[in-house]
C-alpha atoms as a PDB file:
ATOM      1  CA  UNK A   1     -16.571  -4.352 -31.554  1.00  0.00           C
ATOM      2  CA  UNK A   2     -19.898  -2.026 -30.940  1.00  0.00           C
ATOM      3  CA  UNK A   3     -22.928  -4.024 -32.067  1.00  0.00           C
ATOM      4  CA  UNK A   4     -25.726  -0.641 -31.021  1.00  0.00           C
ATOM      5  CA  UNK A   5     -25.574   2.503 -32.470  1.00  0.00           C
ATOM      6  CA  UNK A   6     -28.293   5.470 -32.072  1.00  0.00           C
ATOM      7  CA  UNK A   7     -29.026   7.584 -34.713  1.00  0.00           C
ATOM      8  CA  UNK A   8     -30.578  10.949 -34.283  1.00  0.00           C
ATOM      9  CA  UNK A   9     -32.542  13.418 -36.943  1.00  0.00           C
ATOM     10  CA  UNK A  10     -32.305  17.015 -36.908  1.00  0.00           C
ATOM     11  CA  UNK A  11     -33.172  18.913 -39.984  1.00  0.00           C
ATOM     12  CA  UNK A  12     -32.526  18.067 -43.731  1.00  0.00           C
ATOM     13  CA  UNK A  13     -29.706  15.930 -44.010  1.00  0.00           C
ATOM     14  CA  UNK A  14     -28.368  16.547 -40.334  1.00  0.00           C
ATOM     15  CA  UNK A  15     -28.401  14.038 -38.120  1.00  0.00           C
ATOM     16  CA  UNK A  16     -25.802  12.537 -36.009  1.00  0.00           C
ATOM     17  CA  UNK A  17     -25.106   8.647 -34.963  1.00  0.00           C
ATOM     18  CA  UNK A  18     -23.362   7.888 -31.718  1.00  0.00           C
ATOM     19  CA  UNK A  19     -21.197   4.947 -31.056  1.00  0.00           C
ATOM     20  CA  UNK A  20     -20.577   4.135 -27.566  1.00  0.00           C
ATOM     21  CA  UNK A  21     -18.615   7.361 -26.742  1.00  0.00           C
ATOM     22  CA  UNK A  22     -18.064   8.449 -30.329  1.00  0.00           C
ATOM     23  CA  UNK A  23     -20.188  10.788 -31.900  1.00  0.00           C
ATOM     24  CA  UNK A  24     -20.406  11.642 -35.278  1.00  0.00           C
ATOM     25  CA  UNK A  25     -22.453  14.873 -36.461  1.00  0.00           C
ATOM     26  CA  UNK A  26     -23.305  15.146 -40.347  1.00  0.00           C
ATOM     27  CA  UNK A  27     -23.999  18.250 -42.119  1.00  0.00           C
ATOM     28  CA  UNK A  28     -25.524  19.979 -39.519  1.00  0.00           C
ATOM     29  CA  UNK A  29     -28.036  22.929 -40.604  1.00  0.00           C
ATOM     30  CA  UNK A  30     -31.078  24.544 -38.629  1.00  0.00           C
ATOM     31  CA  UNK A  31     -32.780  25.577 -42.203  1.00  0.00           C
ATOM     32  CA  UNK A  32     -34.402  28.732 -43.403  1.00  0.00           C
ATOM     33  CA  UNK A  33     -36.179  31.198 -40.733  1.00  0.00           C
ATOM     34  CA  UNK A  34     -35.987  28.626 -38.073  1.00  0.00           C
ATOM     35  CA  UNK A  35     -37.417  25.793 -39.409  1.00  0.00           C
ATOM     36  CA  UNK A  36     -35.324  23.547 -36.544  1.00  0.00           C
ATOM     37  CA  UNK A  37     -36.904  25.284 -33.106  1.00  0.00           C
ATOM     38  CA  UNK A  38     -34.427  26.380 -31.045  1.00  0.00           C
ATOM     39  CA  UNK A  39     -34.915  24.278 -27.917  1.00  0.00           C
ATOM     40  CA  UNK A  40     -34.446  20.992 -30.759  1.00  0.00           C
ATOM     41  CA  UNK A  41     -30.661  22.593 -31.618  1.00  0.00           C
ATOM     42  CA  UNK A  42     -27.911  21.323 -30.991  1.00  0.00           C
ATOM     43  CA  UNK A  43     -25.696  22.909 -27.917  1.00  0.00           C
ATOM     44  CA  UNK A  44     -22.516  21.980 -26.321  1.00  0.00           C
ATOM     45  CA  UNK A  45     -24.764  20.046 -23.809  1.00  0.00           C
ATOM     46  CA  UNK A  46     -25.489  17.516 -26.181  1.00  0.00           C
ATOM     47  CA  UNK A  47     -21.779  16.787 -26.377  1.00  0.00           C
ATOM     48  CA  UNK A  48     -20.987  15.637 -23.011  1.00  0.00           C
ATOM     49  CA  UNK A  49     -19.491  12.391 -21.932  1.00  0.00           C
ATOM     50  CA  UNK A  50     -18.601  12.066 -25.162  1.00  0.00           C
ATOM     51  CA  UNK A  51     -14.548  11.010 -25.815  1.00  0.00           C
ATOM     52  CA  UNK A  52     -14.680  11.406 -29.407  1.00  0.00           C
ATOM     53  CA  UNK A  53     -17.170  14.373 -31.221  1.00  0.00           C
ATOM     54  CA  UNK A  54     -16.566  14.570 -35.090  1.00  0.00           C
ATOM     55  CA  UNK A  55     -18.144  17.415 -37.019  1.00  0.00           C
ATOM     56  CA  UNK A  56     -18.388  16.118 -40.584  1.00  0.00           C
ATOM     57  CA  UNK A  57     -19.073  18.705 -43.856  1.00  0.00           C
ATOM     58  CA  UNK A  58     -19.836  17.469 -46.896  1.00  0.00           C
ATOM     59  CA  UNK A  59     -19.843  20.197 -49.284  1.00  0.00           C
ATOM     60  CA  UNK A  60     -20.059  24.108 -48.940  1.00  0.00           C
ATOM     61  CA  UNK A  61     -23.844  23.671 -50.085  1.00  0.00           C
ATOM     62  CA  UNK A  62     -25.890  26.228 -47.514  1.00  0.00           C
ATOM     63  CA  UNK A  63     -28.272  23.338 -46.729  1.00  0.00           C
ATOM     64  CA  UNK A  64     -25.234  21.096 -45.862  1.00  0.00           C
ATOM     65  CA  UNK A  65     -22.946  23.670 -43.968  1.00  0.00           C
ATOM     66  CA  UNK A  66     -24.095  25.880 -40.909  1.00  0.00           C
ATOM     67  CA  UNK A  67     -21.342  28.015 -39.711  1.00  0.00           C
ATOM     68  CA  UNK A  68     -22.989  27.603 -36.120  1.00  0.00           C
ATOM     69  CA  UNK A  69     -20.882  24.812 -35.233  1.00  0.00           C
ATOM     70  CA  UNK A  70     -18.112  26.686 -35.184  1.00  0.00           C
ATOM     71  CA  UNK A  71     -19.782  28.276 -31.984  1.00  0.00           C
ATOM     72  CA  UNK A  72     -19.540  25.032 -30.304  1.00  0.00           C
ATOM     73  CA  UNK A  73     -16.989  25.085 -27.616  1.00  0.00           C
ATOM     74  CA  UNK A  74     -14.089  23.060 -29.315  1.00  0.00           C
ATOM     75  CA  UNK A  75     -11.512  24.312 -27.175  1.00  0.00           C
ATOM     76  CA  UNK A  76     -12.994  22.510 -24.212  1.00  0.00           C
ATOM     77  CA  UNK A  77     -14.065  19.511 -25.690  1.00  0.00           C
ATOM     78  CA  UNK A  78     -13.242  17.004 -28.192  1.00  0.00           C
ATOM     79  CA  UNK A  79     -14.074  17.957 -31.125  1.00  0.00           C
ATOM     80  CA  UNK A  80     -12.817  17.497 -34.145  1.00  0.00           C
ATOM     81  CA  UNK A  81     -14.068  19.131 -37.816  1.00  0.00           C
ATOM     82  CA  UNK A  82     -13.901  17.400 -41.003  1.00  0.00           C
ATOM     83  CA  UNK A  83     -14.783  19.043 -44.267  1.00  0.00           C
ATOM     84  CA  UNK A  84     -14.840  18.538 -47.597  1.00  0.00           C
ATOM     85  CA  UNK A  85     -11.910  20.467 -49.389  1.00  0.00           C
ATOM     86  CA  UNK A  86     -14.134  23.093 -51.702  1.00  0.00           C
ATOM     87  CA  UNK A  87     -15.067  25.033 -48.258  1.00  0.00           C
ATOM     88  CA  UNK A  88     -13.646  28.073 -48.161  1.00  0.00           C
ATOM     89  CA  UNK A  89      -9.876  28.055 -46.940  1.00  0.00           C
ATOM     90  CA  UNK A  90     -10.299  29.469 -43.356  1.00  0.00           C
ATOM     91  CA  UNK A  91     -12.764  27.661 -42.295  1.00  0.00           C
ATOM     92  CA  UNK A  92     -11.553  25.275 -39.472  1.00  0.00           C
ATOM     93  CA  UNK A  93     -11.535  21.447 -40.049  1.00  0.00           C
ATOM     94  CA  UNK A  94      -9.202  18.443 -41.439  1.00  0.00           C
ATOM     95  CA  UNK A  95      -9.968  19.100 -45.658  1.00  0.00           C
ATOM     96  CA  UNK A  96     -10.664  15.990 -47.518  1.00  0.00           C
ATOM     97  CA  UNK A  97     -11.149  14.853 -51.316  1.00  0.00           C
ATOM     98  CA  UNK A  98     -12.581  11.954 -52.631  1.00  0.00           C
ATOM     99  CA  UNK A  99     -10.082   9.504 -51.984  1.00  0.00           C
ATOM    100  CA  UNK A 100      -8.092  11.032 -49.031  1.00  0.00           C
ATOM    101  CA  UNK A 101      -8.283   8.768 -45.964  1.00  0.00           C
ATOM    102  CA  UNK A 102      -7.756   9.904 -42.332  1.00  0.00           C
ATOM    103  CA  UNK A 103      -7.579   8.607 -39.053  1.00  0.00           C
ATOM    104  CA  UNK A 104      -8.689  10.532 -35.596  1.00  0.00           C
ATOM    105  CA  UNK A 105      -8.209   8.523 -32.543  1.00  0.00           C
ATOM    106  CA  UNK A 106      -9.790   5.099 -33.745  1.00  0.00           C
ATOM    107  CA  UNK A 107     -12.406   6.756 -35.802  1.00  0.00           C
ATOM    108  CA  UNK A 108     -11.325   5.837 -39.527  1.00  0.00           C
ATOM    109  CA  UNK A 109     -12.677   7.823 -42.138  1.00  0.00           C
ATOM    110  CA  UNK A 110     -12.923   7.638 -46.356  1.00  0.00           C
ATOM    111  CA  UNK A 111     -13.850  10.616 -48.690  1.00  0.00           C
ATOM    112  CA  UNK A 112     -15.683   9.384 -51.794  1.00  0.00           C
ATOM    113  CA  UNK A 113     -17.119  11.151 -54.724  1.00  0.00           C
ATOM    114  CA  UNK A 114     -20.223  13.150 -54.914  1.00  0.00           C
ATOM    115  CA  UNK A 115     -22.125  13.867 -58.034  1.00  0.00           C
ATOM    116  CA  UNK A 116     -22.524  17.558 -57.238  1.00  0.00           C
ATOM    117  CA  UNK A 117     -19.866  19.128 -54.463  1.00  0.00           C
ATOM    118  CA  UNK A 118     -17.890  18.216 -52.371  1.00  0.00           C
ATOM    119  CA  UNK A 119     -17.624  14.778 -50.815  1.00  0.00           C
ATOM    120  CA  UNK A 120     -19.289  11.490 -49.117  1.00  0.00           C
ATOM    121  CA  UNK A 121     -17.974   9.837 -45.692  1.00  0.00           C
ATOM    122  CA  UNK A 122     -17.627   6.728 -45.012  1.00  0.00           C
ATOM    123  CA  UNK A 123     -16.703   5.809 -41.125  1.00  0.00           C
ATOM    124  CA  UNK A 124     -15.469   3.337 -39.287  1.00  0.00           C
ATOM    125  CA  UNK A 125     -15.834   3.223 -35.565  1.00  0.00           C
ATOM    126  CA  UNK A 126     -15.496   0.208 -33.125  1.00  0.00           C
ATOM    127  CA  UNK A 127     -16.511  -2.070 -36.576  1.00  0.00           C
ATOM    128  CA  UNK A 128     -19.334  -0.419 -37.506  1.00  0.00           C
ATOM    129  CA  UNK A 129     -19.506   1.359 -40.681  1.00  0.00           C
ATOM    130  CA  UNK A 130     -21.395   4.580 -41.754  1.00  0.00           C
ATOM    131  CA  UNK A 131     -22.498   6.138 -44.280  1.00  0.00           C
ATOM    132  CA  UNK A 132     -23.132   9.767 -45.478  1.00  0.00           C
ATOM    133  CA  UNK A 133     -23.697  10.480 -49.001  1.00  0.00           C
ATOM    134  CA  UNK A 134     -23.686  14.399 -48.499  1.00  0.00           C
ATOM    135  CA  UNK A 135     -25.434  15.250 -52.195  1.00  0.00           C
ATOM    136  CA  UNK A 136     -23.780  12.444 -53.758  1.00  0.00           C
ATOM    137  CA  UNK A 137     -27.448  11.148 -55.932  1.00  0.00           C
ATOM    138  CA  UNK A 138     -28.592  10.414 -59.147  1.00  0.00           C
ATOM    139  CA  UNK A 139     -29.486  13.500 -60.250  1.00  0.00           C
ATOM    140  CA  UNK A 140     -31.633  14.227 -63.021  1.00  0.00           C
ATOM    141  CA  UNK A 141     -35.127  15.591 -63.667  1.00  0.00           C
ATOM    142  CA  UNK A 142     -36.849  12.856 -66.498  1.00  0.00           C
ATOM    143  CA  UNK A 143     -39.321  15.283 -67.404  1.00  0.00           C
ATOM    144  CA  UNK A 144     -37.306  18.297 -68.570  1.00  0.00           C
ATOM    145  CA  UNK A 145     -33.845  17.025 -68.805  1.00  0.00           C
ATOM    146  CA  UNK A 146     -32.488  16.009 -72.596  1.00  0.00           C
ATOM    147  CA  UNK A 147     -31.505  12.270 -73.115  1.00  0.00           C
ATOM    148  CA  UNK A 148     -27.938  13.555 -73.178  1.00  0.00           C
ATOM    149  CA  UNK A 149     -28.220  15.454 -69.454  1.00  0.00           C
ATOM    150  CA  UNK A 150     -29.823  12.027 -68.429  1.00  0.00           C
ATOM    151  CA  UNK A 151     -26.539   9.631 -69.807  1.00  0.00           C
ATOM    152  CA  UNK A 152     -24.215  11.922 -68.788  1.00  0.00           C
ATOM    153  CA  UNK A 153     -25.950  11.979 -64.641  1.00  0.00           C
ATOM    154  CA  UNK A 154     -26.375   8.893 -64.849  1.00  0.00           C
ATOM    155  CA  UNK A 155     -22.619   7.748 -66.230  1.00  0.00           C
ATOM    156  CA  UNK A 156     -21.491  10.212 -63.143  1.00  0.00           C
ATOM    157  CA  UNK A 157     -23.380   8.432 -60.432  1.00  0.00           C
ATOM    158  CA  UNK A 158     -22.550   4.986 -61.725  1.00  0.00           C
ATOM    159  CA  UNK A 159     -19.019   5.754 -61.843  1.00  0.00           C
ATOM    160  CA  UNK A 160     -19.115   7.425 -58.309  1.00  0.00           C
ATOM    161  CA  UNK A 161     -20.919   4.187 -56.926  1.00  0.00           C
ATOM    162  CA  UNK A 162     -18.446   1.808 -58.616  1.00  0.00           C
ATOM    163  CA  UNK A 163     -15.902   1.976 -55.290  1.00  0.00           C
ATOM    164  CA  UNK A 164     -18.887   2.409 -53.075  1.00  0.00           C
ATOM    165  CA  UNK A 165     -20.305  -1.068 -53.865  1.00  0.00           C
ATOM    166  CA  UNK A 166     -17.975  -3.290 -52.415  1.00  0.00           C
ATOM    167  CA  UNK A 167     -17.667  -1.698 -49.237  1.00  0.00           C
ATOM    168  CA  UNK A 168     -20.118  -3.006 -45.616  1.00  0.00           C
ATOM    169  CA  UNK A 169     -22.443  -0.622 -44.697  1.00  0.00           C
ATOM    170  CA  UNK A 170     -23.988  -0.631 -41.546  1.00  0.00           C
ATOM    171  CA  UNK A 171     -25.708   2.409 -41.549  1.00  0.00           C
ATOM    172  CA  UNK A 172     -26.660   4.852 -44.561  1.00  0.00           C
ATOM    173  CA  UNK A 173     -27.841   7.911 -45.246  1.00  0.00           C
ATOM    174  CA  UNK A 174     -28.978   9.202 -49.126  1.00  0.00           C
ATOM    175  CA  UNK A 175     -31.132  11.517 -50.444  1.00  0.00           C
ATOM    176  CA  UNK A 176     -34.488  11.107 -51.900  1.00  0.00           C
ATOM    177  CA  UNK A 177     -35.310  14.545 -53.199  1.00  0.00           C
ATOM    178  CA  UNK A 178     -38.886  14.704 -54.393  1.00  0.00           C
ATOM    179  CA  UNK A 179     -37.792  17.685 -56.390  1.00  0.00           C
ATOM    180  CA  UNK A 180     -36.731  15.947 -59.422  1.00  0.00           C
ATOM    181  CA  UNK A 181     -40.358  14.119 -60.363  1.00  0.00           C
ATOM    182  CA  UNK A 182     -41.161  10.519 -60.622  1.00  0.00           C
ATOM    183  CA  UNK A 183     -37.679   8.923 -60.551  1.00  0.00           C
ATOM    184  CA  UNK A 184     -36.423  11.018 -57.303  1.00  0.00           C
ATOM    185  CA  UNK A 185     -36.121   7.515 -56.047  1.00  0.00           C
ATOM    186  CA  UNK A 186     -33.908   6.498 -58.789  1.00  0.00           C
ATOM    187  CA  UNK A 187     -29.934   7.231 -57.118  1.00  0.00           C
ATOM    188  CA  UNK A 188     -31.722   5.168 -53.382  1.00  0.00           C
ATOM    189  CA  UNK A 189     -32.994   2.452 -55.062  1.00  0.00           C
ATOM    190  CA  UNK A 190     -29.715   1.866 -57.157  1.00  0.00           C
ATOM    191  CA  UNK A 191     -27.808   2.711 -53.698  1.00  0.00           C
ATOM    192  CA  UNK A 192     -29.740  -0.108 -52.057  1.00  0.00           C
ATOM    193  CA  UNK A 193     -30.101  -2.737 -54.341  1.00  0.00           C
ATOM    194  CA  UNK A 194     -26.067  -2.390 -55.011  1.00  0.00           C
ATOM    195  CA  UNK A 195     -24.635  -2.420 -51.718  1.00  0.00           C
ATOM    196  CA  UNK A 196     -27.053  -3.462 -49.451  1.00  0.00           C
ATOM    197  CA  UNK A 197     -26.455  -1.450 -46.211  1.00  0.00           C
ATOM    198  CA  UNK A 198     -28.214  -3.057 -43.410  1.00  0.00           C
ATOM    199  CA  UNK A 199     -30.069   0.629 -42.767  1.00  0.00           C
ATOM    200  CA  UNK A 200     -30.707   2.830 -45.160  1.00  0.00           C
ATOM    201  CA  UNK A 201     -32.237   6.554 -43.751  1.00  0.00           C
ATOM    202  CA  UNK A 202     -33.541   8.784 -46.485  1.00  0.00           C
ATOM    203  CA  UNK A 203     -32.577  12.500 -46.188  1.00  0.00           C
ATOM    204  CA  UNK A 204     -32.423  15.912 -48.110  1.00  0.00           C
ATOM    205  CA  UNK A 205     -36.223  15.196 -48.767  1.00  0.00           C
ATOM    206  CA  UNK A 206     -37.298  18.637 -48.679  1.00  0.00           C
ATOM    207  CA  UNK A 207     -39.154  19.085 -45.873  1.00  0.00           C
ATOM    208  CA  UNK A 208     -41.501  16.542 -46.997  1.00  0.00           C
ATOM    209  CA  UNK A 209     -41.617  13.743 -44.251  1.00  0.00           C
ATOM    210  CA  UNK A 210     -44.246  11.569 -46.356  1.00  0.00           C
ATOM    211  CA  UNK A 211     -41.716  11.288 -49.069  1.00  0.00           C
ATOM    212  CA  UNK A 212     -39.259   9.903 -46.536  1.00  0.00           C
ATOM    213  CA  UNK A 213     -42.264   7.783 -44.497  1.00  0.00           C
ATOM    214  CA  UNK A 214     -43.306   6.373 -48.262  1.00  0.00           C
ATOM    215  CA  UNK A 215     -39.954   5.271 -49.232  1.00  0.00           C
ATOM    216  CA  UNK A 216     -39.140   3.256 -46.315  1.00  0.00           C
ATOM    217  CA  UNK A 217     -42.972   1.668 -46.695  1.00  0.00           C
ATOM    218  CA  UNK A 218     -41.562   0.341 -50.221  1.00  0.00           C
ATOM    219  CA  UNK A 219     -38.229   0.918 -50.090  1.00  0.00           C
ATOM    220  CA  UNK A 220     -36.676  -2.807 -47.550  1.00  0.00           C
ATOM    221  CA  UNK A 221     -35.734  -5.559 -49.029  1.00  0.00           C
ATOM    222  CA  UNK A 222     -34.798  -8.675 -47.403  1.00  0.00           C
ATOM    223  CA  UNK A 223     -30.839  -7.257 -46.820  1.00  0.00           C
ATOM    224  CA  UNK A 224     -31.962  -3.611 -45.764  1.00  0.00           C
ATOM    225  CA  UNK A 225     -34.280  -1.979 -43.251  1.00  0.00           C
ATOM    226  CA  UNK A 226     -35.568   1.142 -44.702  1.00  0.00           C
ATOM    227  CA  UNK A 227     -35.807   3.481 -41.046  1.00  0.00           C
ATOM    228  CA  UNK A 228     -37.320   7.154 -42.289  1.00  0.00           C
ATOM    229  CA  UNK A 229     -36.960   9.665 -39.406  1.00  0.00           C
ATOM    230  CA  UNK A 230     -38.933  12.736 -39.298  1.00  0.00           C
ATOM    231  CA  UNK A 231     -39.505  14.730 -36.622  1.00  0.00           C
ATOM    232  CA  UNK A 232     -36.380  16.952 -34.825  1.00  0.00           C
ATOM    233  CA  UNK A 233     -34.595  14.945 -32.085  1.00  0.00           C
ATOM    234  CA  UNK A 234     -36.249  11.412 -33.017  1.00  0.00           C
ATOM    235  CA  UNK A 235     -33.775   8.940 -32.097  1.00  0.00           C
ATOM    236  CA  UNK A 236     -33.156   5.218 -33.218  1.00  0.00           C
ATOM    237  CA  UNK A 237     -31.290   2.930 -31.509  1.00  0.00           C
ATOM    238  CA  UNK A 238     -30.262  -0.076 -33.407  1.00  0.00           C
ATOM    239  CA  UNK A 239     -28.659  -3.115 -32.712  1.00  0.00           C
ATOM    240  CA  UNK A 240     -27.166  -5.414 -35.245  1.00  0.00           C
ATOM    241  CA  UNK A 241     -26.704  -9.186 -35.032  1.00  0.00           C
ATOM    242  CA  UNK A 242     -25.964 -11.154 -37.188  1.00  0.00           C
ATOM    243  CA  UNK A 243     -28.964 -11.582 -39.064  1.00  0.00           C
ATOM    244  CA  UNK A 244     -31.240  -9.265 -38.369  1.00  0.00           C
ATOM    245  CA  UNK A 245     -31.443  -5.638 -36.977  1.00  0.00           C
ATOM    246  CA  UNK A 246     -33.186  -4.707 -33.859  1.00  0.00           C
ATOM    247  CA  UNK A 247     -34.452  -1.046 -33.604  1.00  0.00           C
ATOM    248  CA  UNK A 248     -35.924   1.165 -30.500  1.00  0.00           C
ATOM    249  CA  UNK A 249     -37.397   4.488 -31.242  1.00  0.00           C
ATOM    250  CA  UNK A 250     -38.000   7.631 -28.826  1.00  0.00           C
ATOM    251  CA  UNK A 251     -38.429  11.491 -29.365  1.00  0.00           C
ATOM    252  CA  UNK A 252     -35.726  13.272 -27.595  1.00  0.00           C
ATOM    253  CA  UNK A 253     -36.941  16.409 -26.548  1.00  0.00           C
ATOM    254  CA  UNK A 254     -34.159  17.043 -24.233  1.00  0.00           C
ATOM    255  CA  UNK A 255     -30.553  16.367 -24.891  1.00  0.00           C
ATOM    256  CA  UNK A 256     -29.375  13.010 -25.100  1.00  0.00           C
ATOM    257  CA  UNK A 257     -26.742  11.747 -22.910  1.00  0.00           C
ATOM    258  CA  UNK A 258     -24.171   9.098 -23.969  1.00  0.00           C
ATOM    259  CA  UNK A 259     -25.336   5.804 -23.776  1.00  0.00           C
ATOM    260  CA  UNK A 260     -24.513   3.566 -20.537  1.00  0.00           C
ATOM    261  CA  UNK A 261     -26.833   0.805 -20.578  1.00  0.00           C
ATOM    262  CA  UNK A 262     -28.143  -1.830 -23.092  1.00  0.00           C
ATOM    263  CA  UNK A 263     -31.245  -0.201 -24.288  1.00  0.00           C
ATOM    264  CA  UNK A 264     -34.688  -1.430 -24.361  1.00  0.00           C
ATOM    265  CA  UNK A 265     -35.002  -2.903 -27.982  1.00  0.00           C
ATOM    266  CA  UNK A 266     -38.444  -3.768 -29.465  1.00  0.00           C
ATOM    267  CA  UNK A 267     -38.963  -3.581 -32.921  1.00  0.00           C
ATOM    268  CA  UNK A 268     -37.350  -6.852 -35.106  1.00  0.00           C
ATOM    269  CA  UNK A 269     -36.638  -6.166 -38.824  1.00  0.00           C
ATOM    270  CA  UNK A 270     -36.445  -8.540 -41.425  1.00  0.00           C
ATOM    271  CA  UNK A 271     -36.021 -12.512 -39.733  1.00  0.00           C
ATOM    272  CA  UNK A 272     -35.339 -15.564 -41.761  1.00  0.00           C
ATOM    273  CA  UNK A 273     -39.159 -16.526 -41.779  1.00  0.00           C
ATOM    274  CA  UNK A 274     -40.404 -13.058 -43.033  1.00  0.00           C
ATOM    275  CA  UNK A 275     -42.767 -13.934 -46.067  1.00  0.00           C
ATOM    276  CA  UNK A 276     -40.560 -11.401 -48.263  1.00  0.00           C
ATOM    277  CA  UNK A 277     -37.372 -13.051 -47.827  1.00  0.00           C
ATOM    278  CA  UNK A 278     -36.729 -14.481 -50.876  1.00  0.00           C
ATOM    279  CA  UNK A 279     -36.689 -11.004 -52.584  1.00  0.00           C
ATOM    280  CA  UNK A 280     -33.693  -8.633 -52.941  1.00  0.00           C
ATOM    281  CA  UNK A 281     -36.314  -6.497 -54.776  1.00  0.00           C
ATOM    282  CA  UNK A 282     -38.025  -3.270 -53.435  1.00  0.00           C
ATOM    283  CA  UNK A 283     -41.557  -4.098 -51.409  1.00  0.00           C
ATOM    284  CA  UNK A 284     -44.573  -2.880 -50.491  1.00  0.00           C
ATOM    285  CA  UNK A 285     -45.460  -3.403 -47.080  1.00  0.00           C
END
């Protein structure tokens, strides 16, 4: 069983997490009129020594789906494309719906409901588990939305949750759009204080990074580190023991290759004597 994972931002809610020789890539997308650079893409060379390369698609949402992965060379290497089943028939990839389960070489993989299209993923590989809620969110907007639009988002998200809850989660990764006013927060802080992943990494924040730095200044609690990454190519790596989390951060600028060696790991999360750990609530640090 993998204790270390690295997680890597792109753009959005891109990023992919790496496993020993797994990789997994979520919802890749450069944005609108290059907003990721070009050298900060991501090219077959990013893909080798990797065993296992899964390209996941949560919904046929432009800011979810780039067709540029299809450009990546998957009849040399091993990848494999997994998409939600409202893409377009055609386009290349294992379809799922909320429910559906799959296997690819050891890499186990659940569809669960969204709240808007498509699906969210939830992955197993070498015990870990990860999470990526594609557009799956509370979604409402208090300050123009009727009390009825409100119920009825709300009644939607708590149902989608419901099989979510009891489930580990290592790693997560949920939206907090800023677009929707002074309860964006609203579908996270549910998310967090329900199932407790031991990460939670905010996405889909609009190109706002001090939504996504201000969250995870509030956002821990004494079962989750709150990790916001930013910038293009910033890289975690995280180790998990038993309790606590152990986290080492770096700006890729080049490439990353597949990791070989126990990393250098310096920054503890929450320990048994941490003066807030007799909260599950949300804190201010």
């Amino acid at each position: 069983m993998a204790d270390t994972a690295a997680v890597t931002y792109f753009h959005h809610s891109g990023l992919t997490v790496t496993v020993g020789k797994t990789m997994l890539v979520f919802d890749y997308w450069r944005g609108e009129s290059g907003a990721l650079p070009e050298e900060m893409q991501l090219t077959n060379a990013d893909f080798a020594g990797y065993s296992q390369i899964l390209v996941f698609v949560s919904h046929d949402h432009e800011d979810h789906f780039d067709e540029v992965i299809y450009t990546w060379d998957y009849e040399h290497l091993p990848i494999t494309y997994i998409v939600s089943d409202d893409l377009p028939i055609g386009k290349r990839g294992k379809r799922m719906k909320p429910g559906d389960t799959l296997n690819v070489g050891d890499v186990n993989i659940r569809a669960f409901d969204s709240t808007d299209r498509g699906v969210s993923f939830y992955v197993t590989v070498d015990g870990l588990h990860i999470f990526h809620a594609g557009d799956l969110n509370l979604w409402h907007w208090r300050e123009e939305s009727s009390i009825r639009e409100i119920t009825q988002a709300e009644n939607a998200f708590y149902a989608a949750m419901r099989p979510i809850e009891r489930l580990p989660i290592d790693v997560a990764m949920f939206p907090v759009d800023p677009r929707m006013g002074g309860l964006f927060d609203a579908g996270a802080n549910h998310f967090i204080m329900a199932v407790k992943p031991r990460l939670f990494i905010p996405i889909h924040w609009q190109g706002r990074a001090e939504v996504a730095v201000n969250y995870a200044r509030q956002g821990r609690t004494k079962y989750t580190e709150v990790l916001a990454l930013t910038k293009p190519r910033e890289r975690a790596v995280v180790t998990f023991r038993e309790n606590e989390l152990r986290i080492h951060m770096s700006a890729l600028r080049t490439p990353a290759p597949a990791p070989e060696e126990e990393p250098d790991l310096s920054l503890d999360a929450f320990t048994p004597d941490d003066p807030f750990s007799d909260t599950d609530l949300p804190v201010k640090i």
